[in-house]
N, C-alpha and C. Protein backbone atom coordinates (compact mmCIF):
# COMPACT_ATOMS: atom_id res chain seq x y z
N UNK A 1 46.65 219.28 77.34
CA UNK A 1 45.25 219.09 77.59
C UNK A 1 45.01 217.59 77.59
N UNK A 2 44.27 216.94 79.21
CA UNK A 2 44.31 215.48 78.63
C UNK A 2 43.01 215.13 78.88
N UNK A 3 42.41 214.61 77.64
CA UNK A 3 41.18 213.96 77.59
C UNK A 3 40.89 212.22 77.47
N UNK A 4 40.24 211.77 77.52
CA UNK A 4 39.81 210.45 77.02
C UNK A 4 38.40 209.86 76.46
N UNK A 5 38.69 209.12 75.62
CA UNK A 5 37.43 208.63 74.61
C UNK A 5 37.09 207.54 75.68
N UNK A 6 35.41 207.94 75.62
CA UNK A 6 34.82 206.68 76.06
C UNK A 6 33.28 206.71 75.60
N UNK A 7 33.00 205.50 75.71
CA UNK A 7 31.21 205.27 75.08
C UNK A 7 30.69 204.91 76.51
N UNK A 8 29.51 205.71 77.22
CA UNK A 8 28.87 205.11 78.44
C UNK A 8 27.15 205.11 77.88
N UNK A 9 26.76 203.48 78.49
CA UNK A 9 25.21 203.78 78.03
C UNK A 9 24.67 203.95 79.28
N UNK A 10 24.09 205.26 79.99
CA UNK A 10 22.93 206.23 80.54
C UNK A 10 21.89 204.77 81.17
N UNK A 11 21.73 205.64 82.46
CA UNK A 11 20.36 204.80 83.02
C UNK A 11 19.15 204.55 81.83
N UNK A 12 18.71 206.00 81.35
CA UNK A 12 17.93 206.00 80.42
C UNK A 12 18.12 205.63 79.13
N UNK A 13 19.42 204.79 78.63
CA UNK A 13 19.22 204.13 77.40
C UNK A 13 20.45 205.00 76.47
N UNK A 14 20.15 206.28 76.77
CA UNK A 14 21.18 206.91 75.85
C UNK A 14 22.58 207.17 76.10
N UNK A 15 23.43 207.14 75.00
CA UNK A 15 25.11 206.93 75.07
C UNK A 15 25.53 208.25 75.18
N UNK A 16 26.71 207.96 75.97
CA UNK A 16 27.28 209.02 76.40
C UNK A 16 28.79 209.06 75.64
N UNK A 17 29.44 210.03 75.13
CA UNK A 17 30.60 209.98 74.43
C UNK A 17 31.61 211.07 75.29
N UNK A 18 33.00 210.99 75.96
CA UNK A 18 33.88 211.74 76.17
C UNK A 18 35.00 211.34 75.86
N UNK A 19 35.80 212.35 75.62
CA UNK A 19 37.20 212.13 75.70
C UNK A 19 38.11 212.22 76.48
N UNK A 20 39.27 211.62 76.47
CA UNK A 20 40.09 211.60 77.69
C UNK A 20 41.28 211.06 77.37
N UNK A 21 41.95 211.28 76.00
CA UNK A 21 43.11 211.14 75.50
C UNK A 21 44.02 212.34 75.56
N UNK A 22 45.23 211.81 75.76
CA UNK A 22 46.47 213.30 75.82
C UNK A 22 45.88 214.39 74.40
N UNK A 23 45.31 215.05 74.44
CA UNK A 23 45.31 216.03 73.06
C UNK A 23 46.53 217.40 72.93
N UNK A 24 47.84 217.06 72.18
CA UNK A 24 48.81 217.90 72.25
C UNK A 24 48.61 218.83 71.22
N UNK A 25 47.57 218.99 70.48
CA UNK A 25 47.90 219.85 69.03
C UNK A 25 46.29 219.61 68.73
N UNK A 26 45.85 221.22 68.73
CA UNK A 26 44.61 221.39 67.81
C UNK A 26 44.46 222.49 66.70
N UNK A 27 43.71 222.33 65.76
CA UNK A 27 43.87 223.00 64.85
C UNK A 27 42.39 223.52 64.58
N UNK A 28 42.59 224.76 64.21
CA UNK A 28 40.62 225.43 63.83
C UNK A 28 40.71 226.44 62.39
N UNK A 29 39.92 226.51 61.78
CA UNK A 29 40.11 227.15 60.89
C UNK A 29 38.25 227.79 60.92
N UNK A 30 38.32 228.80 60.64
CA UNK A 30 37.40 229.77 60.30
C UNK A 30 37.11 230.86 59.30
N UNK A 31 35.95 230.81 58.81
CA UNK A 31 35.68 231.89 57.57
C UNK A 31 34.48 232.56 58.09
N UNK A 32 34.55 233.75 58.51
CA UNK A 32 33.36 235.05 59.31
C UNK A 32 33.41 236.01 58.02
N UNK A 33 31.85 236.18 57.60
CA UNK A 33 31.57 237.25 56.74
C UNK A 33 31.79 238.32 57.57
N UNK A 34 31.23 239.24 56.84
CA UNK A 34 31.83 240.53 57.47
C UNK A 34 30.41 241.92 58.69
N UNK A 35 30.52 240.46 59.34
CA UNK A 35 29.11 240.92 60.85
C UNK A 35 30.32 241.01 61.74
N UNK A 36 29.98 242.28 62.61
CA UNK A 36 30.94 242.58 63.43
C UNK A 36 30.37 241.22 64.90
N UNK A 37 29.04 241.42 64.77
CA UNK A 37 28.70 240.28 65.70
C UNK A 37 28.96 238.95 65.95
N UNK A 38 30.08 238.57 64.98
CA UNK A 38 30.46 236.72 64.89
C UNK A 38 31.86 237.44 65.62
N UNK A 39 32.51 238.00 66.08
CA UNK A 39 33.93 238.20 66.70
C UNK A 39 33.82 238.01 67.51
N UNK A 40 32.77 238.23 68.71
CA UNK A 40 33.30 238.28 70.19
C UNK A 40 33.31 236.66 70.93
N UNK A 41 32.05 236.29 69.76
CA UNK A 41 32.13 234.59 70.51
C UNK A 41 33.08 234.18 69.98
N UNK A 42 33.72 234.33 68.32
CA UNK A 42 34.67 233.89 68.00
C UNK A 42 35.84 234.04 69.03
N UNK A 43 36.33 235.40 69.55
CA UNK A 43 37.40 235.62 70.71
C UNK A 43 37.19 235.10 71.21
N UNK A 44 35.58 234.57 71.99
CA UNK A 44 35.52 233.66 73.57
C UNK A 44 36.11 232.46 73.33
N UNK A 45 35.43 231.76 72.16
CA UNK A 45 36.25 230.44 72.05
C UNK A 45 37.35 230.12 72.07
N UNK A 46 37.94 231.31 70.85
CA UNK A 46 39.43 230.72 71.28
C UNK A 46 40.36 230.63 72.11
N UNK A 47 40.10 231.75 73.17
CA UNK A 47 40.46 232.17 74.21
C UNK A 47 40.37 230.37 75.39
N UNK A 48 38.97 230.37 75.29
CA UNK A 48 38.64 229.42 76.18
C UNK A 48 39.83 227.89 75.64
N UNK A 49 40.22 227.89 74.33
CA UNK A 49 40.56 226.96 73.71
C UNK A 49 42.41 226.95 74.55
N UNK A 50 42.76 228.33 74.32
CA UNK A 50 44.07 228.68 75.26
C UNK A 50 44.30 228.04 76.40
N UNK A 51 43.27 228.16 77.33
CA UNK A 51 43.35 228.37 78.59
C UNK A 51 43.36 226.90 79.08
N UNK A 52 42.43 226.04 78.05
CA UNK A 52 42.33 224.44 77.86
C UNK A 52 43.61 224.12 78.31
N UNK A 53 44.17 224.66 77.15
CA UNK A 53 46.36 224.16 76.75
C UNK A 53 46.72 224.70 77.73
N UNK A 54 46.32 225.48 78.47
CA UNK A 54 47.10 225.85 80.12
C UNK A 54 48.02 227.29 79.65
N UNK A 55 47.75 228.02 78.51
CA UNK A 55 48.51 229.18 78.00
C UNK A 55 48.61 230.36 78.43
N UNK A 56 47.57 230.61 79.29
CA UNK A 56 46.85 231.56 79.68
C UNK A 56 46.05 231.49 81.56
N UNK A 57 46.34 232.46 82.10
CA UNK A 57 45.49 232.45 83.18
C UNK A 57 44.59 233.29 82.76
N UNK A 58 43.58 234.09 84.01
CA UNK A 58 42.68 234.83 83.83
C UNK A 58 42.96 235.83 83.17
N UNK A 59 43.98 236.29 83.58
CA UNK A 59 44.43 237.98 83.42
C UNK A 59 45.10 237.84 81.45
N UNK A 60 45.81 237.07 81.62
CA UNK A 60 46.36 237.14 79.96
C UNK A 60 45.39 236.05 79.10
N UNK A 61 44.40 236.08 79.52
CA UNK A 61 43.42 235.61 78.75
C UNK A 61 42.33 236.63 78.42
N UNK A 62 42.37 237.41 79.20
CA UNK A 62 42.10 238.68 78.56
C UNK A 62 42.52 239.41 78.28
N UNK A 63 43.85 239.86 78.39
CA UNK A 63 45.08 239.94 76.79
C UNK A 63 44.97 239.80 75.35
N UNK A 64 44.96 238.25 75.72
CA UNK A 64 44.84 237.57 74.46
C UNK A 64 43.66 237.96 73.71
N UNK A 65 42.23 237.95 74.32
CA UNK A 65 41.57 237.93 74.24
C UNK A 65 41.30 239.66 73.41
N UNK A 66 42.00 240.73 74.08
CA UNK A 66 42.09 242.09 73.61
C UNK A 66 42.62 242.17 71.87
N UNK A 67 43.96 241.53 72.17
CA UNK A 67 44.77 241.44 70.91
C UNK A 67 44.10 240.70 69.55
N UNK A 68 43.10 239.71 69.75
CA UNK A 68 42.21 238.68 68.57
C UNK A 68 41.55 239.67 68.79
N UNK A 69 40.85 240.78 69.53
CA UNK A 69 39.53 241.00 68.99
C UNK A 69 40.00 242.66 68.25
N UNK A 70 40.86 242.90 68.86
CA UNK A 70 41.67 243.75 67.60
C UNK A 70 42.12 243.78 66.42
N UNK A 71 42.52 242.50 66.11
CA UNK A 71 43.01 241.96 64.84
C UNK A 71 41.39 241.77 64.14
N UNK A 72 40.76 240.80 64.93
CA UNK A 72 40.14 240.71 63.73
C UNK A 72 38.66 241.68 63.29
N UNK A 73 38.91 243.18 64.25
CA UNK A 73 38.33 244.22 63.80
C UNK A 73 38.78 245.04 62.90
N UNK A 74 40.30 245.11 62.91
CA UNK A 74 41.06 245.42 61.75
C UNK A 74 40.79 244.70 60.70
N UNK A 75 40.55 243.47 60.47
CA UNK A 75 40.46 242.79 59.17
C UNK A 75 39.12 243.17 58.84
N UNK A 76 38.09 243.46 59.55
CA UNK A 76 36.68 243.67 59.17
C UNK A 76 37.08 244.91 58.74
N UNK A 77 37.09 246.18 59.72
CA UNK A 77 37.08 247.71 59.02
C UNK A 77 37.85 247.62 58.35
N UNK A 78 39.03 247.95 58.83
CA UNK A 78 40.31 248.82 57.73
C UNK A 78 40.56 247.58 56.45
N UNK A 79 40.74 246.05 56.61
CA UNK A 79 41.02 244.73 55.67
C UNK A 79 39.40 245.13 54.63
N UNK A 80 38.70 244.38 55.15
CA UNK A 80 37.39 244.44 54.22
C UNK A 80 37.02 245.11 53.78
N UNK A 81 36.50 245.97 54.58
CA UNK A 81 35.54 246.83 54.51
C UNK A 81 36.25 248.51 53.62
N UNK A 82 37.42 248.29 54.10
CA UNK A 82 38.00 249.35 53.42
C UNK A 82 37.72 250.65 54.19
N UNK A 83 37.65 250.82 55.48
CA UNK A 83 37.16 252.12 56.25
C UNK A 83 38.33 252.72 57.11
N UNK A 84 38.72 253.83 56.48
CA UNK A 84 40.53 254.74 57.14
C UNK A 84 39.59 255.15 58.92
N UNK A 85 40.59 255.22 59.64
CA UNK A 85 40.50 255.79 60.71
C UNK A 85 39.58 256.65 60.80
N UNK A 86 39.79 257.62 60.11
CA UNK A 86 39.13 259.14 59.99
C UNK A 86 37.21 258.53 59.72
N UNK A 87 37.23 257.63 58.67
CA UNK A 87 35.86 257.14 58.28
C UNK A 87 34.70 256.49 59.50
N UNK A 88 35.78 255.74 60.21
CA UNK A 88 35.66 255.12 61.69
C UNK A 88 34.83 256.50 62.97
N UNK A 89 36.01 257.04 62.94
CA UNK A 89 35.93 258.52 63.38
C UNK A 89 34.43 258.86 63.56
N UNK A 90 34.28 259.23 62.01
CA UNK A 90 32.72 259.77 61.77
C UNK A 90 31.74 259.02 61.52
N UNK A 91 32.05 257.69 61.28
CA UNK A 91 30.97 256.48 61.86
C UNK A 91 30.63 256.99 63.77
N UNK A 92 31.39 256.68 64.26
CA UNK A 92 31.07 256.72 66.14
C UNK A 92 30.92 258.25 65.98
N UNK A 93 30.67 259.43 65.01
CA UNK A 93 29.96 260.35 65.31
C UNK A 93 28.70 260.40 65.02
N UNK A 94 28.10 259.71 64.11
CA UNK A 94 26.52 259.20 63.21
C UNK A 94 25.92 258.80 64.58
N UNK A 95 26.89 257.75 64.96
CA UNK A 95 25.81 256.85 66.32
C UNK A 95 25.94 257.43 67.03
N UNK A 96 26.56 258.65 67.66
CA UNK A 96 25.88 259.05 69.20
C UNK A 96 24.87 259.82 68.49
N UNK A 97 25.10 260.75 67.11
CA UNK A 97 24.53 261.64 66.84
C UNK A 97 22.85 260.47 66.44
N UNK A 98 22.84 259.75 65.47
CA UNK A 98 21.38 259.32 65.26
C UNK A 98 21.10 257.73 65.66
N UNK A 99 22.25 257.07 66.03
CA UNK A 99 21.92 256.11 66.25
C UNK A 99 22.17 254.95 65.23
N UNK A 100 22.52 255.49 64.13
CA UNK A 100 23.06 254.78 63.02
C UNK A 100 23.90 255.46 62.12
N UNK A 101 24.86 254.58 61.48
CA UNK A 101 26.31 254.77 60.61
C UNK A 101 26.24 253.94 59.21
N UNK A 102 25.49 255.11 58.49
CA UNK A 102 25.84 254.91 56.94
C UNK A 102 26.63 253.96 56.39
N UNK A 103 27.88 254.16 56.54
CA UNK A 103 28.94 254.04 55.96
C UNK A 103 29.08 252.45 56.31
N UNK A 104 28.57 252.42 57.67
CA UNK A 104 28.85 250.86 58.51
C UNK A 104 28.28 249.92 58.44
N UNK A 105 26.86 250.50 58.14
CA UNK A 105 25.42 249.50 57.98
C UNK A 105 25.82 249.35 56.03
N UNK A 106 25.96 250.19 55.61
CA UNK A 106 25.23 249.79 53.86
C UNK A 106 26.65 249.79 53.55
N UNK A 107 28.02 249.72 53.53
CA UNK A 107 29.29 249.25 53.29
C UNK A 107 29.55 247.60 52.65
N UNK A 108 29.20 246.94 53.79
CA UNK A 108 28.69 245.41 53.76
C UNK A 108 28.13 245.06 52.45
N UNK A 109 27.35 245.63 52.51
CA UNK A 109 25.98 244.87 51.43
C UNK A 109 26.74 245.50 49.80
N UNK A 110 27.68 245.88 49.85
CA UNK A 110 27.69 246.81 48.50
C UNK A 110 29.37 245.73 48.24
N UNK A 111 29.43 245.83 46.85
CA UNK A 111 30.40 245.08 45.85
C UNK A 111 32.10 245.63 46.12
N UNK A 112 32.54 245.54 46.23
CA UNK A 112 33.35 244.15 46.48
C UNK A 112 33.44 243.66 48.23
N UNK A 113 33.00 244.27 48.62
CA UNK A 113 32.53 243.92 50.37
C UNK A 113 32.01 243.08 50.65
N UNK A 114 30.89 242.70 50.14
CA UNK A 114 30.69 242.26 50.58
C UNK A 114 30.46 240.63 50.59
N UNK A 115 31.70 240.47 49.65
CA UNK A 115 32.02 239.18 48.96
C UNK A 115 33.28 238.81 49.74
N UNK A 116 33.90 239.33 50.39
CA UNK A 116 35.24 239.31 51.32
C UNK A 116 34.99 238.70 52.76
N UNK A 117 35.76 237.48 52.62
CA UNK A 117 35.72 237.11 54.15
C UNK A 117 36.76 237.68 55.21
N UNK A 118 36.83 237.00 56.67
CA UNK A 118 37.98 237.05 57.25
C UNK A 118 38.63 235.65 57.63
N UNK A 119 39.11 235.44 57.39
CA UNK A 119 39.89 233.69 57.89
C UNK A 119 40.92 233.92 58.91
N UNK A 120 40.22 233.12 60.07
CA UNK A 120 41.26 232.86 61.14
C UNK A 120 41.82 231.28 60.93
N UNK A 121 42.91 231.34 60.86
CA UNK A 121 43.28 229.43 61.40
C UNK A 121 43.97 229.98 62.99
N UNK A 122 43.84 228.47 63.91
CA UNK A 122 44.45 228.68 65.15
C UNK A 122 45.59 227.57 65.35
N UNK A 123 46.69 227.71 66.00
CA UNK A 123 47.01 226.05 66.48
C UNK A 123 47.41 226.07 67.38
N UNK A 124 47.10 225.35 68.45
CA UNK A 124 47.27 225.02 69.84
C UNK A 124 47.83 224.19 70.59
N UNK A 125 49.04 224.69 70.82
CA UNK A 125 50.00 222.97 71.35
C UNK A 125 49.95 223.01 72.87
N UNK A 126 50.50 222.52 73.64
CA UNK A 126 50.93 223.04 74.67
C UNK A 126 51.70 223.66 75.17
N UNK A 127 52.61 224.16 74.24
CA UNK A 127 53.72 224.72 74.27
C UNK A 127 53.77 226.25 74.08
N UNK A 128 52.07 226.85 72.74
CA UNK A 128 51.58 228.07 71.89
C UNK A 128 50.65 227.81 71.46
N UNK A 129 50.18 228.85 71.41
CA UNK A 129 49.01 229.33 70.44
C UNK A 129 49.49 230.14 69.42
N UNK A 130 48.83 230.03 68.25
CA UNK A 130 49.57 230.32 67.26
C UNK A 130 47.78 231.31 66.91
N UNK A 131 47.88 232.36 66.16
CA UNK A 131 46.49 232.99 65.34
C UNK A 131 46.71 233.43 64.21
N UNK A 132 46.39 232.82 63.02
CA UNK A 132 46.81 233.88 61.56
C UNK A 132 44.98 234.18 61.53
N UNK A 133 45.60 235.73 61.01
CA UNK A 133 43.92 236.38 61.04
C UNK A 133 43.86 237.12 59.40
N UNK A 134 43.49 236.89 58.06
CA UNK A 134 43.95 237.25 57.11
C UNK A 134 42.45 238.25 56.70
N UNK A 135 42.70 239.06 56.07
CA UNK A 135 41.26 239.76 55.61
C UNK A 135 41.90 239.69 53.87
N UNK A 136 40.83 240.24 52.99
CA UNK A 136 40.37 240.13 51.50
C UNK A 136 40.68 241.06 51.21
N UNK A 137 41.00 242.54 51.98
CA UNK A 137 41.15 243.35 51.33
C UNK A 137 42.48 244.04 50.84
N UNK A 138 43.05 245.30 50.46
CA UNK A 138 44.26 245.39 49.88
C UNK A 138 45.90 245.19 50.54
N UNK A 139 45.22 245.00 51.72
CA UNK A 139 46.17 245.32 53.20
C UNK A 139 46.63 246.96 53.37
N UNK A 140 48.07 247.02 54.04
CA UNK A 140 48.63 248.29 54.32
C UNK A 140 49.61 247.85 54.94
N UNK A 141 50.49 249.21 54.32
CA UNK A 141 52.03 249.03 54.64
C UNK A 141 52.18 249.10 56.43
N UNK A 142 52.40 248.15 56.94
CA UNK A 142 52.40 247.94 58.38
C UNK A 142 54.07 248.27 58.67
N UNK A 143 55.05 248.26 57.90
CA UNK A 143 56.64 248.21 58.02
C UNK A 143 56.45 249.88 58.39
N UNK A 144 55.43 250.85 58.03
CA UNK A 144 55.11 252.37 58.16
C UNK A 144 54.75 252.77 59.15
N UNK A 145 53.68 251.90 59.42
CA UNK A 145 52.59 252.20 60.42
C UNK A 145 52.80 251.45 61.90
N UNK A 146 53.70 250.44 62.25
CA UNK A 146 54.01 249.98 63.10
C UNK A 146 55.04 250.62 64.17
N UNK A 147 55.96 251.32 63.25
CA UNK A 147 56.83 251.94 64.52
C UNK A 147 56.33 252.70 65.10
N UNK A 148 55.52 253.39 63.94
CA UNK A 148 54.57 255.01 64.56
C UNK A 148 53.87 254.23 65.78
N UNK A 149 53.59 253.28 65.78
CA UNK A 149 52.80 252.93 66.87
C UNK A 149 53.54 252.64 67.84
N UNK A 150 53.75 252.00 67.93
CA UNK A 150 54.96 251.19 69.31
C UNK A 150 55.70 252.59 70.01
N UNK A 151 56.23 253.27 69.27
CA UNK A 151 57.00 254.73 69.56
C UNK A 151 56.10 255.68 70.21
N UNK A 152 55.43 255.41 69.29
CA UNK A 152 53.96 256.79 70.30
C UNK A 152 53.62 255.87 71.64
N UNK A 153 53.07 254.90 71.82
CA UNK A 153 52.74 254.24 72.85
C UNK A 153 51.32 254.92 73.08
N UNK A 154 50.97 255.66 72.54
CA UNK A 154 49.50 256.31 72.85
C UNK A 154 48.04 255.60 72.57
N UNK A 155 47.24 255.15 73.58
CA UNK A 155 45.85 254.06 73.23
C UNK A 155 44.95 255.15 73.00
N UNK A 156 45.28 256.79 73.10
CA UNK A 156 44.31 257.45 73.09
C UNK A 156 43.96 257.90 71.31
N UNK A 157 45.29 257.70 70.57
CA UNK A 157 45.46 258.56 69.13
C UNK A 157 44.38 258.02 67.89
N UNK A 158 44.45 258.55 67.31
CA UNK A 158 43.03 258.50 66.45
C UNK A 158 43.18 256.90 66.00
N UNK A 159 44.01 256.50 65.32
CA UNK A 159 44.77 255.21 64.64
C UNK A 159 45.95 254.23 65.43
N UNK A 160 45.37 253.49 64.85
CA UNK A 160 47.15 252.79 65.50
C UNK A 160 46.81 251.96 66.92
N UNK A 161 45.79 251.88 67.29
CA UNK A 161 45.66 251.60 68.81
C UNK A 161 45.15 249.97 68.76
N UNK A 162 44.83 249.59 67.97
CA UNK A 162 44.85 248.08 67.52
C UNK A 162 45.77 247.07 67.79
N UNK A 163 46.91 247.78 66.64
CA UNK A 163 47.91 247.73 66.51
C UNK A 163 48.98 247.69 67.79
N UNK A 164 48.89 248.53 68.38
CA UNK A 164 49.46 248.88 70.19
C UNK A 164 49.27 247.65 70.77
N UNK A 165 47.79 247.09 70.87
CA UNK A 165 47.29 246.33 71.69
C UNK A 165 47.93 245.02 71.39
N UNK A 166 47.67 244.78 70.25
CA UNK A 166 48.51 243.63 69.68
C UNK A 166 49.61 243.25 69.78
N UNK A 167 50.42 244.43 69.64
CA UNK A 167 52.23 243.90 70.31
C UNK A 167 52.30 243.69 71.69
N UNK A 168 51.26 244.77 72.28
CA UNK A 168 51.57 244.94 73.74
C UNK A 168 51.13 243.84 74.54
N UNK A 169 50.36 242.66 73.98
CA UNK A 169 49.66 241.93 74.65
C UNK A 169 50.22 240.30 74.28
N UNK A 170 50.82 240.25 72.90
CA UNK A 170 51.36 238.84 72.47
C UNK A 170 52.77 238.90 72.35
N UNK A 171 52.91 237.50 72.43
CA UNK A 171 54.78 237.46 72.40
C UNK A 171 55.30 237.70 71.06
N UNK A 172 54.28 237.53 70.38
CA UNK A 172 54.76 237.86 68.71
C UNK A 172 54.11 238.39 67.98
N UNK A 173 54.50 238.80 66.96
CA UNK A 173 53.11 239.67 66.34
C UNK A 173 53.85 240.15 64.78
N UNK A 174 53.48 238.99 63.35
CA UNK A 174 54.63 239.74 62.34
C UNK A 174 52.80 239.90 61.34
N UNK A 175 53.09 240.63 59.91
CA UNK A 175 52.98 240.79 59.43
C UNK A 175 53.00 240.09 57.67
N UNK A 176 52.25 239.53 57.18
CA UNK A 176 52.65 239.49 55.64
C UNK A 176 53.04 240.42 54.73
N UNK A 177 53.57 240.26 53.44
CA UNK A 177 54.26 241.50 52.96
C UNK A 177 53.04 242.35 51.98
N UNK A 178 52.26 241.85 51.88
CA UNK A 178 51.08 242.47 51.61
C UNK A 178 50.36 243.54 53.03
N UNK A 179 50.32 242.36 53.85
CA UNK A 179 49.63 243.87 55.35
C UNK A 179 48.38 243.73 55.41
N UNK A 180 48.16 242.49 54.66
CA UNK A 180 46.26 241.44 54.95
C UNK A 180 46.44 240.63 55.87
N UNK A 181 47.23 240.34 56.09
CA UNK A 181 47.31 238.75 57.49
C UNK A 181 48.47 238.95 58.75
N UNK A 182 47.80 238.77 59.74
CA UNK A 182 48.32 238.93 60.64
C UNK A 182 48.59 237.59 61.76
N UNK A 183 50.28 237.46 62.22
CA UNK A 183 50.08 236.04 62.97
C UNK A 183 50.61 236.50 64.17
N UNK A 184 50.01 236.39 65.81
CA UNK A 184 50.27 236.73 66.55
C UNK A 184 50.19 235.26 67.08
N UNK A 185 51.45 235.26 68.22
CA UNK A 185 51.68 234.13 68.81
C UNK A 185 51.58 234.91 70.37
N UNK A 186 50.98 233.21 71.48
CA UNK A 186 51.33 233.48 72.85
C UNK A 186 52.18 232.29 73.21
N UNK A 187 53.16 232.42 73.84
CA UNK A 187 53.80 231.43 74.26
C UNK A 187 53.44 230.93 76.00
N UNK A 188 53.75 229.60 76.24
CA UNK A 188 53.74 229.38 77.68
C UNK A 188 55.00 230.08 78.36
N UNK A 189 56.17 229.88 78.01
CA UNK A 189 57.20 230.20 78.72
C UNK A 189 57.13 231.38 78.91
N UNK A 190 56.20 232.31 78.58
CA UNK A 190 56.24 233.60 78.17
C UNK A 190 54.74 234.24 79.05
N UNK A 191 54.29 233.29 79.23
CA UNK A 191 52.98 233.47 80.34
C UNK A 191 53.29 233.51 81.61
């Protein structure tokens, strides 16, 4: 990504600031309470931040873009919030049925929830993008739940389809030994 610093003073008086130096390496760090509504701009940005570094075209930028917003819905439901598949399930049956989900709306607001963040850090070379996406809550054995996934290959099955998206879409994708943080990498050579 190459930018350059400069100071310009404006017909009208006011300064103008850009950059325009080689930028090889950026770094972001983020802490999102637990509103499902801070994810999607969060995905846009970083996405847009990819595409800066040249990591990504259209098409695997919305990949990428699939795989972060998977992860870090997993860290909200199943990480934070503490909500199994099945709970999920009968949440999206509340809302067609009344329009609202118990479990989804007043979850949040209640102890230990709603004291739990999600932390993304990013780093961006030109070379990768790097995403650790960590949630607060107990994690889960992913060494269990990962083959079942990859093996089934199914986006339709109750669970697991997060998970799918995530391998299926980044060049890397490991796990901590807890099963709270997740680091998915995209590579250029690999784009």
């Amino acid at each position: 990504m190459t930018h350059q610093f400069r100071v310009e003073q404006n017909g009208d008086g006011t300064i103008s600031y850009a950059w325009d130096e080689t930028l090889n390496r950026m770094e972001l760090r983020f802490a999102l309470e637990n509103n499902p509504s801070l994810i999607r701009p969060l995905v846009t940005y970083l996405c847009e931040r990819a595409s800066a570094f040249g990591l990504c075209e259209a098409t695997l930028e919305k990949h990428v873009g699939i795989a972060l917003e998977e992860a870090l819905l997993n860290a909200l439901y199943h990480g934070n919030l503490e909500l199994s598949s099945t709970d999920l399930c009968q949440a999206g049956d509340e809302l067609l049925a009344s329009g609202e989900a118990a479990s989804i709306v007043h979850r949040p607001q209640m102890a230990p929830y709603r004291d739990r963040q999600i932390h993304v850090h990013a780093t961006l070379t030109n070379e990768e993008a790097e995403f650790v996406i960590r949630d607060e809550g107990p994690g889960f054995d992913y060494a269990v739940c990962t083959p079942l996934v990859i093996d089934d290959g199914e986006l339709n099955r109750p669970s697991g389809r997060g998970l799918l998206l995530m391998y299926s879409f980044m060049d890397e994708v490991r796990f901590n030994t807890r099963g709270n943080e997740v680091t998915m990498l995209i590579r250029r050579d690999a784009a």
